[in-house]
C-alpha atoms as a PDB file:
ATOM      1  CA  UNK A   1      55.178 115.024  80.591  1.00  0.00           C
ATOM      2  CA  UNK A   2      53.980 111.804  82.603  1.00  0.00           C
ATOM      3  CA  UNK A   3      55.071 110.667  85.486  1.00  0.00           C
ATOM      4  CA  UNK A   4      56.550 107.510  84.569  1.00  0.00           C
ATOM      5  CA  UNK A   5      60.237 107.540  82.758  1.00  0.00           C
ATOM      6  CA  UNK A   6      61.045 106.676  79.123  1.00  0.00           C
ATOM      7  CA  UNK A   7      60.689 103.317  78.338  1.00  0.00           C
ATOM      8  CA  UNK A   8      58.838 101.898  81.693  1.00  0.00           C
ATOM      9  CA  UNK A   9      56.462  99.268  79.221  1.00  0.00           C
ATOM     10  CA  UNK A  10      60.127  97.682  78.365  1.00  0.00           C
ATOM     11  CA  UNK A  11      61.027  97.338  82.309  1.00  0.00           C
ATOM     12  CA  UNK A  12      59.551  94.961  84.737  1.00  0.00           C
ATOM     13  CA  UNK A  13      58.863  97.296  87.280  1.00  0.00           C
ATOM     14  CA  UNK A  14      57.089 100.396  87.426  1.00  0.00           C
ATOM     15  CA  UNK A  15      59.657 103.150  88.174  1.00  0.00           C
ATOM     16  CA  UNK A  16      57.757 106.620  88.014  1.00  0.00           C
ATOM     17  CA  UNK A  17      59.499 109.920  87.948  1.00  0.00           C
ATOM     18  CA  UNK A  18      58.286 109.837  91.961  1.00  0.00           C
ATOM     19  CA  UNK A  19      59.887 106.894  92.676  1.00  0.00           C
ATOM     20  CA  UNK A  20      63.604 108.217  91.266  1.00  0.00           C
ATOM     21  CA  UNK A  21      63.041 111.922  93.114  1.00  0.00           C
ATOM     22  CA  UNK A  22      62.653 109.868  96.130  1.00  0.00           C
ATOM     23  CA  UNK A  23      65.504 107.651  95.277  1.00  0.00           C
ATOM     24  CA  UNK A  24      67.277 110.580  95.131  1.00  0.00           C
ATOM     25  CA  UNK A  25      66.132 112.251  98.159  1.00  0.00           C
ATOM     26  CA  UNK A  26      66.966 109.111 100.288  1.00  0.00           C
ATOM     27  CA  UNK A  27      70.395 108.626  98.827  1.00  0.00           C
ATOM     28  CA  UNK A  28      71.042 112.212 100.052  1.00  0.00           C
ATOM     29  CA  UNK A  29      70.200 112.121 103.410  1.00  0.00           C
ATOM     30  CA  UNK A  30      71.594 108.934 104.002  1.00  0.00           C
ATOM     31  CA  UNK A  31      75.117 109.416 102.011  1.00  0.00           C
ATOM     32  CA  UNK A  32      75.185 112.709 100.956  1.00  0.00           C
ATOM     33  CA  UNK A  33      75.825 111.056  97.459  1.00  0.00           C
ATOM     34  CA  UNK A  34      74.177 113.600  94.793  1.00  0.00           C
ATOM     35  CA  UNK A  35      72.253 111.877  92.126  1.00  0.00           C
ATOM     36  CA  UNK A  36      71.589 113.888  88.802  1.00  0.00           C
ATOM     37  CA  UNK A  37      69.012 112.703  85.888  1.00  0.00           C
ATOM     38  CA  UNK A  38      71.405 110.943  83.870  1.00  0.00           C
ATOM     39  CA  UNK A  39      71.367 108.003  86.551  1.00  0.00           C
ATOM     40  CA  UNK A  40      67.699 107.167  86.090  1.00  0.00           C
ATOM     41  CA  UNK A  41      68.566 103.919  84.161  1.00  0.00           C
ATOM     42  CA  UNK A  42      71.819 102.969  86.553  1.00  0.00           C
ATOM     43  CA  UNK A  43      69.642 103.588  89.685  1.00  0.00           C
ATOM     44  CA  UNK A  44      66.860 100.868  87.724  1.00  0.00           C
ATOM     45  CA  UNK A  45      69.373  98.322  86.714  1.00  0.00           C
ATOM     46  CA  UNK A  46      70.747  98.597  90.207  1.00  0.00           C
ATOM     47  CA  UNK A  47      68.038  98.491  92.404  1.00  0.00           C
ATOM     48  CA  UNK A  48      65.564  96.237  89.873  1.00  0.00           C
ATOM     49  CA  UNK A  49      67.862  93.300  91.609  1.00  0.00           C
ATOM     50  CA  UNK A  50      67.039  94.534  95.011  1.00  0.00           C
ATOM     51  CA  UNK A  51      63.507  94.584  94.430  1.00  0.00           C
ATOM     52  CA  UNK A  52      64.021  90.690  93.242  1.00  0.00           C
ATOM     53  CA  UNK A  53      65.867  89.593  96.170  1.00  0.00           C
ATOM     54  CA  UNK A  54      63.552  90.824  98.729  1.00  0.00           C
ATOM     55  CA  UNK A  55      60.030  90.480  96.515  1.00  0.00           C
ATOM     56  CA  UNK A  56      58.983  93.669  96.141  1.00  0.00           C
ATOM     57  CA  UNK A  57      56.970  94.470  93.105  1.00  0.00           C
ATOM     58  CA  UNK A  58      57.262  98.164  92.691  1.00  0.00           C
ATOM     59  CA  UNK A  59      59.500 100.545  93.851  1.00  0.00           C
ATOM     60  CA  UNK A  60      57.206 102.566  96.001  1.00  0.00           C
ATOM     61  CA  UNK A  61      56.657  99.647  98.410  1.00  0.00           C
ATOM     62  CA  UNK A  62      60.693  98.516  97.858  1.00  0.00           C
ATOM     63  CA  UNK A  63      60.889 102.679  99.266  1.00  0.00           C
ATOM     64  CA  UNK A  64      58.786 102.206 101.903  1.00  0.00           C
ATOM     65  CA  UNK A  65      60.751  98.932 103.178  1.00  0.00           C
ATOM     66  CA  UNK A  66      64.401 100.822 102.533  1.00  0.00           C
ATOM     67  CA  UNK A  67      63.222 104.176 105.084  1.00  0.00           C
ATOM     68  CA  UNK A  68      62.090 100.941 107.329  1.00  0.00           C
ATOM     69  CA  UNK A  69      64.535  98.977 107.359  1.00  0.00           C
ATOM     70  CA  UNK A  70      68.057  99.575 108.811  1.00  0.00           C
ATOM     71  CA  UNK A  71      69.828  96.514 106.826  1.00  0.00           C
ATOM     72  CA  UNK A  72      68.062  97.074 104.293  1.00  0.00           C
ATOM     73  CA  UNK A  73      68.986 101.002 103.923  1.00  0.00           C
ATOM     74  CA  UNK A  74      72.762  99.656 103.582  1.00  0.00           C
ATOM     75  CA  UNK A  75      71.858  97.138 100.747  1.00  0.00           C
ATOM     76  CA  UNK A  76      70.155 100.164  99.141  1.00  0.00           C
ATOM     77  CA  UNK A  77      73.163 102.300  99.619  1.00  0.00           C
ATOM     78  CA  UNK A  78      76.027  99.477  98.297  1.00  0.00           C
ATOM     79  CA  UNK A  79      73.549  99.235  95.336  1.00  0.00           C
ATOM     80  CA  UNK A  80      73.954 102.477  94.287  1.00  0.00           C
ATOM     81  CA  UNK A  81      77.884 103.295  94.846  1.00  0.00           C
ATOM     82  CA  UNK A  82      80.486 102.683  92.313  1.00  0.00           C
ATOM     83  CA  UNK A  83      83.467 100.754  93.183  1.00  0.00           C
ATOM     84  CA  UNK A  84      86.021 101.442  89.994  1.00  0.00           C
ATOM     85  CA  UNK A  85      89.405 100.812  91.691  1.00  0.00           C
ATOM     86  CA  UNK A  86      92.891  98.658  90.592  1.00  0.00           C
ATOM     87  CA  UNK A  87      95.912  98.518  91.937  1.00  0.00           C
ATOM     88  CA  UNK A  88      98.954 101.682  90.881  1.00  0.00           C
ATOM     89  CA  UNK A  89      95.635 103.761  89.885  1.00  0.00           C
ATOM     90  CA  UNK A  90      97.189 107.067  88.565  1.00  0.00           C
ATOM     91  CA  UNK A  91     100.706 105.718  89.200  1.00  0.00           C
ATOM     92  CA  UNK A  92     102.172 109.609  89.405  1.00  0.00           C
ATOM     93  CA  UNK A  93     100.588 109.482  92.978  1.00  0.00           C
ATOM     94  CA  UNK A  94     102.813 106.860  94.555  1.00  0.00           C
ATOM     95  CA  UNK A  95     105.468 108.106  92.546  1.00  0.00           C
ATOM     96  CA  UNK A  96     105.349 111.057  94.394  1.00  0.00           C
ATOM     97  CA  UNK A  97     104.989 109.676  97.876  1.00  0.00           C
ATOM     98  CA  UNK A  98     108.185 107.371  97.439  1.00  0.00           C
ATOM     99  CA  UNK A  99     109.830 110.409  95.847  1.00  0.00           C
ATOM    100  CA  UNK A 100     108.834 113.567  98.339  1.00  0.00           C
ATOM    101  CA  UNK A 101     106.902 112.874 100.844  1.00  0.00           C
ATOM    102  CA  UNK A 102     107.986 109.526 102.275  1.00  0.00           C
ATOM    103  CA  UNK A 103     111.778 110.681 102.435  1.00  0.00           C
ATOM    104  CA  UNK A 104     110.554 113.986 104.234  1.00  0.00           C
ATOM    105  CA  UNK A 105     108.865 111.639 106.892  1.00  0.00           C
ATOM    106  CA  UNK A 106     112.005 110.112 107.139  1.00  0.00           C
ATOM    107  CA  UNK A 107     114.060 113.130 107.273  1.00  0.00           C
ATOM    108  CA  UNK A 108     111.885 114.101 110.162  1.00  0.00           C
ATOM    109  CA  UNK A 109     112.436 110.895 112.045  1.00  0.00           C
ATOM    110  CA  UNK A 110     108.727 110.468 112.608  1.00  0.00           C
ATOM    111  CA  UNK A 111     108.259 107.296 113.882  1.00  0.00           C
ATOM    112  CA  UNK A 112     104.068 107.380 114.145  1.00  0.00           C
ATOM    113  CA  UNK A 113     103.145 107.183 110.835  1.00  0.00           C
ATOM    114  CA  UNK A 114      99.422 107.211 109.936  1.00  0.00           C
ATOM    115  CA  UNK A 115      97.691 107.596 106.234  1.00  0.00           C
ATOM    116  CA  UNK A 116      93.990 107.719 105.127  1.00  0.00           C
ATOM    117  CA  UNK A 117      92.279 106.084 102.463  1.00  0.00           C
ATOM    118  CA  UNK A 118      89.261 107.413 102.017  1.00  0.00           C
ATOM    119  CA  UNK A 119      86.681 105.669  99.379  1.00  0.00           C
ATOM    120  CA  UNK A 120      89.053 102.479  99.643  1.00  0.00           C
ATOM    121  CA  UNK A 121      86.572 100.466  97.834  1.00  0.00           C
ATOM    122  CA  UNK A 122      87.883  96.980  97.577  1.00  0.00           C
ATOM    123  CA  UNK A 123      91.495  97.275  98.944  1.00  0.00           C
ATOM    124  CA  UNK A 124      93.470  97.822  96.086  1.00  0.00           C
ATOM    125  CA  UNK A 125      94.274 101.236  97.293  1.00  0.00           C
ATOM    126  CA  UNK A 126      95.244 100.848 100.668  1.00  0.00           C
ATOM    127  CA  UNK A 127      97.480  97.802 100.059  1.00  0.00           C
ATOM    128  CA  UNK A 128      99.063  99.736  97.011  1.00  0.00           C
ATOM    129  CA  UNK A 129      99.922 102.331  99.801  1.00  0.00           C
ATOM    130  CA  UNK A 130     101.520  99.859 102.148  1.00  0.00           C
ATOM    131  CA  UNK A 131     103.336  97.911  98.919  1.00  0.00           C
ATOM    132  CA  UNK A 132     104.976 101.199  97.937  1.00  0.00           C
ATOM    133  CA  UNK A 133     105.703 102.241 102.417  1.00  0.00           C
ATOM    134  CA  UNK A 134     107.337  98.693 102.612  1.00  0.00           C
ATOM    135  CA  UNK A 135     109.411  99.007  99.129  1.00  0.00           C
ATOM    136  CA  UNK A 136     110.868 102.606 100.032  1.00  0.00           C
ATOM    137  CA  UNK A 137     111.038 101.832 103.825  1.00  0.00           C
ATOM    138  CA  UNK A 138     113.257  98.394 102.973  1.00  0.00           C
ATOM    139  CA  UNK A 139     115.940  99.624 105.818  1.00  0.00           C
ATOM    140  CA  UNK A 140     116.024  99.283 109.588  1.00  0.00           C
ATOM    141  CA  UNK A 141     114.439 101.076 112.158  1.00  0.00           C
ATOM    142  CA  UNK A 142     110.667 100.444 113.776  1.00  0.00           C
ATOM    143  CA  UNK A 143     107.840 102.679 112.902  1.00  0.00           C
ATOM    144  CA  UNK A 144     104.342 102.661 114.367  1.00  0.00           C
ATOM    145  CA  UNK A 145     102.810 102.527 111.286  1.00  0.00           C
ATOM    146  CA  UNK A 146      98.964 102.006 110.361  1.00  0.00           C
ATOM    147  CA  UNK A 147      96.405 103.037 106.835  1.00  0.00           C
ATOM    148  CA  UNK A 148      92.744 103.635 108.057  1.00  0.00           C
ATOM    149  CA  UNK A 149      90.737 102.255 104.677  1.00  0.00           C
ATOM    150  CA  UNK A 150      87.268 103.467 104.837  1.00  0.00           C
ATOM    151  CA  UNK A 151      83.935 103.097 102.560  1.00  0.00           C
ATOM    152  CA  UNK A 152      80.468 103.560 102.935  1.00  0.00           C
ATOM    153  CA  UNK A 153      79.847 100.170 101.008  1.00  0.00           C
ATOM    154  CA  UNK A 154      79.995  97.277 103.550  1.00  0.00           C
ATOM    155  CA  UNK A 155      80.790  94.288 101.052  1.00  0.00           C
ATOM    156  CA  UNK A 156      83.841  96.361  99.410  1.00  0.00           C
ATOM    157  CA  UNK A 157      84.826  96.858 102.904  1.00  0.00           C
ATOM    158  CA  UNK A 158      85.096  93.141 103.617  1.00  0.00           C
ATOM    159  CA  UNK A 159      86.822  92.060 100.378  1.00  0.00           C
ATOM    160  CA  UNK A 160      89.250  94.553 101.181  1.00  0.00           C
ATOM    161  CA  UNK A 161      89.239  92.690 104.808  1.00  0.00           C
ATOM    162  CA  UNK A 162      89.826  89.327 102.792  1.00  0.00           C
ATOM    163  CA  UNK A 163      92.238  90.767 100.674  1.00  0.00           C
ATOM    164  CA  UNK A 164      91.835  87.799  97.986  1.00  0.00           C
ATOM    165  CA  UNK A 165      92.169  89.123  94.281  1.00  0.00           C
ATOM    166  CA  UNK A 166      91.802  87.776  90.655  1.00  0.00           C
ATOM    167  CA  UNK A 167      94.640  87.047  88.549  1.00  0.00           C
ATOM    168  CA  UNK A 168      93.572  89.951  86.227  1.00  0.00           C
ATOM    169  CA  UNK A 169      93.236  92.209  89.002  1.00  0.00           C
ATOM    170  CA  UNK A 170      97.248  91.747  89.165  1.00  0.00           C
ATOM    171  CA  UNK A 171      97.787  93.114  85.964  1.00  0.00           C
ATOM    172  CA  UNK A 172      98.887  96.719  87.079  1.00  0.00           C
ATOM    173  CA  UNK A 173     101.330  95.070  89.542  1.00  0.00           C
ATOM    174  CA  UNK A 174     105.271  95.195  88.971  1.00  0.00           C
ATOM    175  CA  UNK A 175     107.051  92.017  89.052  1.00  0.00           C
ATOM    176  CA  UNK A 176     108.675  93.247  92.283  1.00  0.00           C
ATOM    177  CA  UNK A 177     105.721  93.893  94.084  1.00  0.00           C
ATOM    178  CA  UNK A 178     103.969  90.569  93.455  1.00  0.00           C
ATOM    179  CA  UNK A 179     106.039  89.033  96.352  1.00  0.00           C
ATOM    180  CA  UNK A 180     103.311  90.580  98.440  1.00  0.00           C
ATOM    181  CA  UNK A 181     100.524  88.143  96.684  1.00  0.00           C
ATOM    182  CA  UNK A 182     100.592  84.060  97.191  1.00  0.00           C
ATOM    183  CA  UNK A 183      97.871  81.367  96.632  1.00  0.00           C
ATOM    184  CA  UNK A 184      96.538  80.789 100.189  1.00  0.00           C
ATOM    185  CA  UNK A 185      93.893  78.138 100.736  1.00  0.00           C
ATOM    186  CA  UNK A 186      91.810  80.601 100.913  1.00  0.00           C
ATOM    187  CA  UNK A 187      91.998  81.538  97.004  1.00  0.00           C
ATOM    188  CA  UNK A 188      90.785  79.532  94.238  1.00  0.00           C
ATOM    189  CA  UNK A 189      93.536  79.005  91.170  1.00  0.00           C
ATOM    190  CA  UNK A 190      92.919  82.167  89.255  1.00  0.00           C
ATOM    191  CA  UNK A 191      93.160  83.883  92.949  1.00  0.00           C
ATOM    192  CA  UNK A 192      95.885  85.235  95.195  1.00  0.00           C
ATOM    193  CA  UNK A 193      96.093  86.781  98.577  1.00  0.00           C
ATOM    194  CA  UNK A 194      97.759  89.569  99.958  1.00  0.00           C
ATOM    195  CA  UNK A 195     100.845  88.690 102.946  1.00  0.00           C
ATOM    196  CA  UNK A 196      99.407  89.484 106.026  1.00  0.00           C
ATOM    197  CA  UNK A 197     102.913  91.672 106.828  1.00  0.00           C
ATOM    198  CA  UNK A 198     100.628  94.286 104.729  1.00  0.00           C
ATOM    199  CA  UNK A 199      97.322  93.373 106.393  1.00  0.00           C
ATOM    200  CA  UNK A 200      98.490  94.105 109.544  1.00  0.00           C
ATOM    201  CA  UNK A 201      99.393  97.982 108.758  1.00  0.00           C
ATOM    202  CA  UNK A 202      95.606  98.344 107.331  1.00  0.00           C
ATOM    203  CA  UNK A 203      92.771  98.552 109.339  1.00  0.00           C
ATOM    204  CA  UNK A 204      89.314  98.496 107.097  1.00  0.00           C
ATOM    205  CA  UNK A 205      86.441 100.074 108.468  1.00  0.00           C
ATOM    206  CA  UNK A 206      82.909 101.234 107.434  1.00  0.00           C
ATOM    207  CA  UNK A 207      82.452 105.104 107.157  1.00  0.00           C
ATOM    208  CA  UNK A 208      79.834 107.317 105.808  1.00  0.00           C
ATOM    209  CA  UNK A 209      81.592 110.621 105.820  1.00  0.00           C
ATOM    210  CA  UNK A 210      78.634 112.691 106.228  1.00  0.00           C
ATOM    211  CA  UNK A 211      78.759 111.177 109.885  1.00  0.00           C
ATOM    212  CA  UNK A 212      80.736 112.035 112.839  1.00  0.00           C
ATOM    213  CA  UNK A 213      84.544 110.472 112.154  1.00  0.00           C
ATOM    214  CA  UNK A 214      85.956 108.501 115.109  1.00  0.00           C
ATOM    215  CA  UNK A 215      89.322 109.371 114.120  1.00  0.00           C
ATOM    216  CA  UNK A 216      91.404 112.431 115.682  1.00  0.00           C
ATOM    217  CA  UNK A 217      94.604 112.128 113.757  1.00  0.00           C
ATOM    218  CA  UNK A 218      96.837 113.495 112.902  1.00  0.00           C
ATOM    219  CA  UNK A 219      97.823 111.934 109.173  1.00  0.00           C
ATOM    220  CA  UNK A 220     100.841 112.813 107.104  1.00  0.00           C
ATOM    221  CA  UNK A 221      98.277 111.518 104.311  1.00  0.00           C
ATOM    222  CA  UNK A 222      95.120 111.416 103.060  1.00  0.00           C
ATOM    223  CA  UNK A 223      94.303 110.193  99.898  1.00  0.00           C
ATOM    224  CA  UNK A 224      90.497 110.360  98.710  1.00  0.00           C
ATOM    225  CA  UNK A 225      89.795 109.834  94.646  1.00  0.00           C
ATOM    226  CA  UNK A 226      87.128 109.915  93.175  1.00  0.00           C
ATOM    227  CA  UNK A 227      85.036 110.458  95.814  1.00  0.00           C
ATOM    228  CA  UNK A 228      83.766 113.925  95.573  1.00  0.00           C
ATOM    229  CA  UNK A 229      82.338 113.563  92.540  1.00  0.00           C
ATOM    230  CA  UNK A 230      79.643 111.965  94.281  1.00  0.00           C
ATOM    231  CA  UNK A 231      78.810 114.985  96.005  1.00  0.00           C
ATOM    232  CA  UNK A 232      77.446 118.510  95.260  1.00  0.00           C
ATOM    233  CA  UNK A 233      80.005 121.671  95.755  1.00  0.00           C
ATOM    234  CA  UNK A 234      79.218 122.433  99.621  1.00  0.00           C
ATOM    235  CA  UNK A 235      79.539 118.808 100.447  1.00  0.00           C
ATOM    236  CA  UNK A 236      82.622 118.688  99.063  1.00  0.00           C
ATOM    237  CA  UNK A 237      83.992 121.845 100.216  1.00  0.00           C
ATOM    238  CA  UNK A 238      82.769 120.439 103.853  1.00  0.00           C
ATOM    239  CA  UNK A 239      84.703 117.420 103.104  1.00  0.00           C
ATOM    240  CA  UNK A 240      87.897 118.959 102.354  1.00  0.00           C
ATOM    241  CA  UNK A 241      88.119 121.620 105.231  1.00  0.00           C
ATOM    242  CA  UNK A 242      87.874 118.337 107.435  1.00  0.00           C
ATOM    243  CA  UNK A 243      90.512 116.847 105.808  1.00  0.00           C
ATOM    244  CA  UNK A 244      92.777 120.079 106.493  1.00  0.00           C
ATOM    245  CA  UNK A 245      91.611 119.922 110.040  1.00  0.00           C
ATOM    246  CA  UNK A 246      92.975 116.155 110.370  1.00  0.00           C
ATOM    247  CA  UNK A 247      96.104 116.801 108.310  1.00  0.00           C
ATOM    248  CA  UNK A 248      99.576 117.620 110.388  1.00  0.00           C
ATOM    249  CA  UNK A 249     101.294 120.644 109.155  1.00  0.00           C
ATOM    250  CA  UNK A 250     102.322 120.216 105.653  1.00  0.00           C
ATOM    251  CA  UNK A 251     100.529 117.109 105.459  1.00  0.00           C
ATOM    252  CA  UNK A 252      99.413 115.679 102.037  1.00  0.00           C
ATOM    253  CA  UNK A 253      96.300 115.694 100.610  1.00  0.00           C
ATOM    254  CA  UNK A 254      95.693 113.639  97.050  1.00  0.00           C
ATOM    255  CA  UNK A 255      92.182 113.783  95.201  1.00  0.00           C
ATOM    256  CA  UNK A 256      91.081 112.007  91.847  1.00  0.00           C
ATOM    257  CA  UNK A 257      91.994 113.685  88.790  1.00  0.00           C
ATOM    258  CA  UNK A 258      89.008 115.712  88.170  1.00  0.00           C
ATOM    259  CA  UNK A 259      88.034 116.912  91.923  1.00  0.00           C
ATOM    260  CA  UNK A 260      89.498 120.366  92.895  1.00  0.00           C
ATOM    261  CA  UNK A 261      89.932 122.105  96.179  1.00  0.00           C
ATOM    262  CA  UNK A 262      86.395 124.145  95.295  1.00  0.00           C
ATOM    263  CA  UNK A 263      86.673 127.513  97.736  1.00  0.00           C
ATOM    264  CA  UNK A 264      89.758 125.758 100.245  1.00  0.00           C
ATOM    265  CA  UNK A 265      92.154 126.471  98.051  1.00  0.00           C
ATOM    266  CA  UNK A 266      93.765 128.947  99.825  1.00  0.00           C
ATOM    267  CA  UNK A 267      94.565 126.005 103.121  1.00  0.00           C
ATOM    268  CA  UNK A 268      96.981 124.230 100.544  1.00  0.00           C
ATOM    269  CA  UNK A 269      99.615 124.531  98.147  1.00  0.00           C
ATOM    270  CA  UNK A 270      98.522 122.734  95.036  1.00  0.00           C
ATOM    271  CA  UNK A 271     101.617 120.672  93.609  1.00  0.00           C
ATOM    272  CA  UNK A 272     100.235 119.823  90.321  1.00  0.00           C
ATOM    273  CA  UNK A 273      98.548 116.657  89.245  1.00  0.00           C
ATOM    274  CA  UNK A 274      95.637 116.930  92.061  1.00  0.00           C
ATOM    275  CA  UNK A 275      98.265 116.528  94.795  1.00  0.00           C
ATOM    276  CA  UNK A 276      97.836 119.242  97.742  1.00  0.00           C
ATOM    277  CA  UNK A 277     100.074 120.080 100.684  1.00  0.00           C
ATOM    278  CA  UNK A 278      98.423 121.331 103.923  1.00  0.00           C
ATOM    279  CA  UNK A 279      99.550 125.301 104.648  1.00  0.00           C
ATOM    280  CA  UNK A 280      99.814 126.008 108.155  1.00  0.00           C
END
């Protein structure tokens, strides 16, 4: 076996079995985001357009520049994270927190109110959070309510900041939610904007979860899907004990529908449908 990968004389850049291990390597440390074999191509495609925009001509000096280069190191990092979201993704999930766990909040007459949306990607999941909070919570009485919406990807971040969506991107949306959406100056015609009433309950912030979190909680919520499968088994594990740590007492923890509580099972109750209540 060479070093190069299959089918380098069709690509415009050399990319050597080096150059992905170190790909790899860097993605690790920086992220924590686990890369296995089948992403050689994805990580070429990707990256191939970095290597354009800032004239590199192979990836070992494109390397080089990323472990230099701070700004660089987060375009390298946005490249290489997925950002699959819409709106009512795996709709059984809010039908559970308008069902249970938002009348138990209620029943409690909590008043501070915080959730977690970890992975937020481009908004659609925090501001499906605060669509389905507003439509059950349509009765008086003031809460001190807030969603933390967190990503390691800067640019999802800030559309999520923008909150300025495609027409399509409505699809998912009930009729009686799409009050929340008009055509601000802001949008083009195929565009609308989220009300800032739901804006001002989300605050979007850049997070690499590998890092120290700012936060202290506690949340009645935290909802993170389809973000462990970025990361190998102890990461994940890590991951989740820190969500249990941040979690009040019975709190609610929702993963994607193929992530699993690994080894922590035994801190929750598992409800069915990946949805996990904290024990304790």
């Amino acid at each position: 076996m060479t070093g190069v990968l299959t089918q380098e004389k069709h690509r415009e850049f050399d990319y050597s079995r080096n150059d992905f291990e170190k790909i790899v390597k860097i993605i690790y440390k920086v992220s924590g985001i686990s890369l296995s074999d089948r992403k050689e191509d994805m990580v070429y495609s990707r990256l191939a357009r970095r290597l354009r925009r800032v004239g590199k001509t192979c990836f070992e000096d494109y390397l080089n520049f990323v472990i230099e280069n701070n700004d660089e190191q987060k375009a390298f990092v946005n490249a290489l994270t997925t950002n699959l979201t819409h709106f009512f993704r795996e709709e059984h999930h809010f039908d559970y927190l308008e069902e249970v766990l938002f009348p138990e909040i209620f029943a409690k007459h909590q008043k501070r109110i915080r959730f977690w949306s970890a992975g937020c990607s481009t908004g659609e999941e925090p501001y499906t959070l605060a669509m389905v909070w507003e439509h059950f919570r349509n009765r008086p009485g003031g809460f001190d309510f807030k969603i933390l919406a967190t990503d390691l990807d800067t640019n999802v971040i800030e559309t999520g900041r923008q909150g300025i969506y495609g027409i399509d991107k409505l699809r998912p949306v009930a009729e009686e939610y799409l009050t929340w959406f008009s055509q601000s100056s802001e949008c083009s015609v195929n565009q609308r904007q989220v009300a800032d009433q739901l804006k001002q309950y989300i605050h979007f912030k850049q997070l690499n979860l590998m890092q120290d979190w700012p936060m202290n909680g506690p949340f009645q919520l935290i909802i993170c899907r389809n973000v462990l499968i970025y990361f190998d088994r102890p990461t994940q594990e890590k991951l989740i004990k820190r969500y249990y740590d941040l979690l009040e007492p019975n709190g609610c923890l929702i993963l994607g529908h193929s992530e699993s509580l690994g080894g922590n099972k035994g801190l929750f109750e598992n409800l069915g449908k990946t949805i996990f209540r904290k024990i304790g």
